[in-house]
C-alpha atoms as a PDB file:
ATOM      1  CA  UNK A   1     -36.381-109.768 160.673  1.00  0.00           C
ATOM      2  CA  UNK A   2     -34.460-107.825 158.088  1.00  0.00           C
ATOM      3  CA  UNK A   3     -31.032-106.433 157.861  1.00  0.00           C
ATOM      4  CA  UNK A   4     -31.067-102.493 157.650  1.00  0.00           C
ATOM      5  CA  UNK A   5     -27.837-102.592 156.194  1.00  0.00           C
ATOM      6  CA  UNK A   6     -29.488-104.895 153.159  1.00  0.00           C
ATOM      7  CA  UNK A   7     -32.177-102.662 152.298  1.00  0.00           C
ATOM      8  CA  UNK A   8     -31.809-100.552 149.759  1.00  0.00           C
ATOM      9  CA  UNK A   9     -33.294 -97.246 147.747  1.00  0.00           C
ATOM     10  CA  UNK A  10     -33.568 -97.076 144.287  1.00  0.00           C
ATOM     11  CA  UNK A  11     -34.620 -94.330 142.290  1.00  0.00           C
ATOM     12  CA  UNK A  12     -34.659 -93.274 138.877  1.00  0.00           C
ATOM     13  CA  UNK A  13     -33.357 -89.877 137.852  1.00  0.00           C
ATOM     14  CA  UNK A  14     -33.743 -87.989 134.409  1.00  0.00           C
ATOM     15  CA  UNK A  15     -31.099 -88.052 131.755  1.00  0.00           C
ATOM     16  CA  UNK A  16     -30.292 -84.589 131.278  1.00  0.00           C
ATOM     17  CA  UNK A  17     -30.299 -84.424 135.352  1.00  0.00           C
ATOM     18  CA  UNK A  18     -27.556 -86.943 135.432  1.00  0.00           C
ATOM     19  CA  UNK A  19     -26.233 -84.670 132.731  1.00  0.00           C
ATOM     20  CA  UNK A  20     -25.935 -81.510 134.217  1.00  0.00           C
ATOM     21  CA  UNK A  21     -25.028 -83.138 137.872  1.00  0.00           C
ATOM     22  CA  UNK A  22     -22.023 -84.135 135.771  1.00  0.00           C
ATOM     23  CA  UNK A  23     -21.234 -80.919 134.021  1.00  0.00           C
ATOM     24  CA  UNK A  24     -21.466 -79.098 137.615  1.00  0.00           C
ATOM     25  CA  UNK A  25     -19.111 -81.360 139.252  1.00  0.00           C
ATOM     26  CA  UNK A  26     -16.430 -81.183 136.159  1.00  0.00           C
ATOM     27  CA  UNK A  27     -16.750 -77.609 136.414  1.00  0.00           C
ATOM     28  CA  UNK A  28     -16.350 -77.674 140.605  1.00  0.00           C
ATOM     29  CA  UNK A  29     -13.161 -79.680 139.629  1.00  0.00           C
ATOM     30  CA  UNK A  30     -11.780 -77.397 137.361  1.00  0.00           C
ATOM     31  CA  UNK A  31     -11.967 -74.523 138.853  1.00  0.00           C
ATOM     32  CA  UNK A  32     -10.702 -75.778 142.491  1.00  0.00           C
ATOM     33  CA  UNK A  33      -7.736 -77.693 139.920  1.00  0.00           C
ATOM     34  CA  UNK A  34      -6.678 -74.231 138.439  1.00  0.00           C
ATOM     35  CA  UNK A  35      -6.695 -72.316 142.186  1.00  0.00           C
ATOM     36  CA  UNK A  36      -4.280 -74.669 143.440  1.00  0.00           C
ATOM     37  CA  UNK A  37      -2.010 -74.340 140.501  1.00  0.00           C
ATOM     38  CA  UNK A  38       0.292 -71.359 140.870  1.00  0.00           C
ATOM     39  CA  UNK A  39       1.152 -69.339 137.036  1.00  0.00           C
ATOM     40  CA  UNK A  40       4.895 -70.029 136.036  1.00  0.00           C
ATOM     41  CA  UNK A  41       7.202 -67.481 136.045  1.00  0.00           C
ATOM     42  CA  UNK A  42       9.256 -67.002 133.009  1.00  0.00           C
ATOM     43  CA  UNK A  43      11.761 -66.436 135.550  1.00  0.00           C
ATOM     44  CA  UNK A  44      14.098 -69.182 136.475  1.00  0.00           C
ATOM     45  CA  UNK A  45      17.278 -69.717 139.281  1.00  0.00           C
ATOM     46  CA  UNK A  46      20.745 -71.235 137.807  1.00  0.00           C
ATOM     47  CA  UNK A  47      19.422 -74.739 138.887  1.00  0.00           C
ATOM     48  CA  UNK A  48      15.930 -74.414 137.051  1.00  0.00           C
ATOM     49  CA  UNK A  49      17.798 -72.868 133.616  1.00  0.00           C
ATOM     50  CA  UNK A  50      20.402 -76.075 133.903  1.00  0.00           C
ATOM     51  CA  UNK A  51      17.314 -78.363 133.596  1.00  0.00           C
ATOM     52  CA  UNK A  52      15.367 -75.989 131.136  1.00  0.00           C
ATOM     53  CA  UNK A  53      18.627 -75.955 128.506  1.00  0.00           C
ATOM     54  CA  UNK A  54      20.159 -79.431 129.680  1.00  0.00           C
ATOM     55  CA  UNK A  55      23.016 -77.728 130.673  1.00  0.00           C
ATOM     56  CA  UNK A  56      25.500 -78.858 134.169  1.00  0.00           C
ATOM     57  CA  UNK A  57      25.757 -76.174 136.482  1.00  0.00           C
ATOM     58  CA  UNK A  58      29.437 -75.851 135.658  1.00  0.00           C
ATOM     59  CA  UNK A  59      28.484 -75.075 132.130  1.00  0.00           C
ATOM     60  CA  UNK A  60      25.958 -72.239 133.260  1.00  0.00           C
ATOM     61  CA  UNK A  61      28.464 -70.734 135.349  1.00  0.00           C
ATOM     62  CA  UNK A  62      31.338 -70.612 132.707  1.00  0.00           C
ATOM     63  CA  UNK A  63      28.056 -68.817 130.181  1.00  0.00           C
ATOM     64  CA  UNK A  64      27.378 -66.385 132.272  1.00  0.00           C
ATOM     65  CA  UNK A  65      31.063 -65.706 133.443  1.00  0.00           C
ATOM     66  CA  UNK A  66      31.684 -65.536 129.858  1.00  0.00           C
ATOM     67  CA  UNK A  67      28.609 -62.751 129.227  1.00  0.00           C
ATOM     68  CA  UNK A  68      27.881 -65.660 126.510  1.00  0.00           C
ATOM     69  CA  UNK A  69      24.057 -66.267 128.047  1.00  0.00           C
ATOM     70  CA  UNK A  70      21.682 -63.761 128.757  1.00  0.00           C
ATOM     71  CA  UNK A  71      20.913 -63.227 132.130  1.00  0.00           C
ATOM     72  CA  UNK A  72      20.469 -60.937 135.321  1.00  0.00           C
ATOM     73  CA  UNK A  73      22.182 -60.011 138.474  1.00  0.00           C
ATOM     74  CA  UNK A  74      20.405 -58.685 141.741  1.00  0.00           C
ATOM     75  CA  UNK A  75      21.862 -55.397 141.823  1.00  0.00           C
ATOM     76  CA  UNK A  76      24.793 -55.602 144.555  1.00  0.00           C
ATOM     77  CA  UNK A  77      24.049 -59.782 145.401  1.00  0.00           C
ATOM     78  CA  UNK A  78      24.773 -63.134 143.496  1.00  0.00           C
ATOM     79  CA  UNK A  79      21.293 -63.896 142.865  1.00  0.00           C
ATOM     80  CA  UNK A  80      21.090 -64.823 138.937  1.00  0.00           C
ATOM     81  CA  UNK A  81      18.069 -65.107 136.943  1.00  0.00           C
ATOM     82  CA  UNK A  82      17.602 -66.560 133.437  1.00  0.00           C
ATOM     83  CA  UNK A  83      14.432 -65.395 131.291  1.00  0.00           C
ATOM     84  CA  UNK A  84      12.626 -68.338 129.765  1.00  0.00           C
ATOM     85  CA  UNK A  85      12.048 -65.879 126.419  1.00  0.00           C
ATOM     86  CA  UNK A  86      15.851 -64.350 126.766  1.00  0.00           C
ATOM     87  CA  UNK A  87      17.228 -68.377 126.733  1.00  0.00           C
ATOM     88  CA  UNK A  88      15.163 -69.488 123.831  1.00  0.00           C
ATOM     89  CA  UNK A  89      16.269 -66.886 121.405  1.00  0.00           C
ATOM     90  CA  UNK A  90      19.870 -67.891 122.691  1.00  0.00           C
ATOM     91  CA  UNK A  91      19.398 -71.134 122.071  1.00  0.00           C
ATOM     92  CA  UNK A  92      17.430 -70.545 118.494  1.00  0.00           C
ATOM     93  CA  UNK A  93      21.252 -68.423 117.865  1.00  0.00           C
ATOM     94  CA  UNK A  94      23.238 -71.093 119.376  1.00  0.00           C
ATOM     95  CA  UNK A  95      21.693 -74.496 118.010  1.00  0.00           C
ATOM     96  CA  UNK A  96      20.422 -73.369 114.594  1.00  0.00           C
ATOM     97  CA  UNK A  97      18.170 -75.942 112.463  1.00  0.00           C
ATOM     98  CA  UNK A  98      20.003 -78.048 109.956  1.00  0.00           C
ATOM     99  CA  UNK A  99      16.838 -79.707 108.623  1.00  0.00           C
ATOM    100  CA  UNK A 100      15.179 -79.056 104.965  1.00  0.00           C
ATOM    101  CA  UNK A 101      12.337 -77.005 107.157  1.00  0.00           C
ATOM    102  CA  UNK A 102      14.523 -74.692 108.262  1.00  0.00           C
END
């Protein structure tokens, strides 16, 4: 008597079947890949812009008590908020290129 757990199926499918199968899955996985992933702000809190610019928090905070870095206040709270945009053209002003390209 046989096994039914040995027996097996085997079938033969077209090329361009397998082909499409394929494409419809990658697309399946894109699309459910991109719904999960939130945009990113160009907003960022004082601990995000210390990793963005490589900077210690104590740094930041002397920056901005300084008015040296641009960035924004909640109106009548301590909430601050650094513009990705606002801190590149800072940095472009503060760390100019020294190269030959520049």
């Amino acid at each position: 008597m046989s096994n039914d757990k040995d027996q097996r199926i085997t079938f033969e499918l077209p090329e361009a079947l397998l082909d499409a199968i394929a494409q419809r899955v990658a697309d399946l996985l894109r699309a459910a890949t991109a719904a999960d992933v939130p945009p990113i702000s160009p907003w960022l809190d004082a601990p995000a812009a210390c990793a963005y610019l490589g900077l210690s928090r104590d740094a930041l905070y002397k920056l901005t008590a300084a008015r040296a870095i641009p960035f924004r206040k909640k109106a009548g709270g301590q909430g601050l908020r650094f513009h990705r945009d606002e801190l590149d053209g800072w940095m472009e002003t503060q760390y100019p290129r020294l190269d030959r390209l520049a």
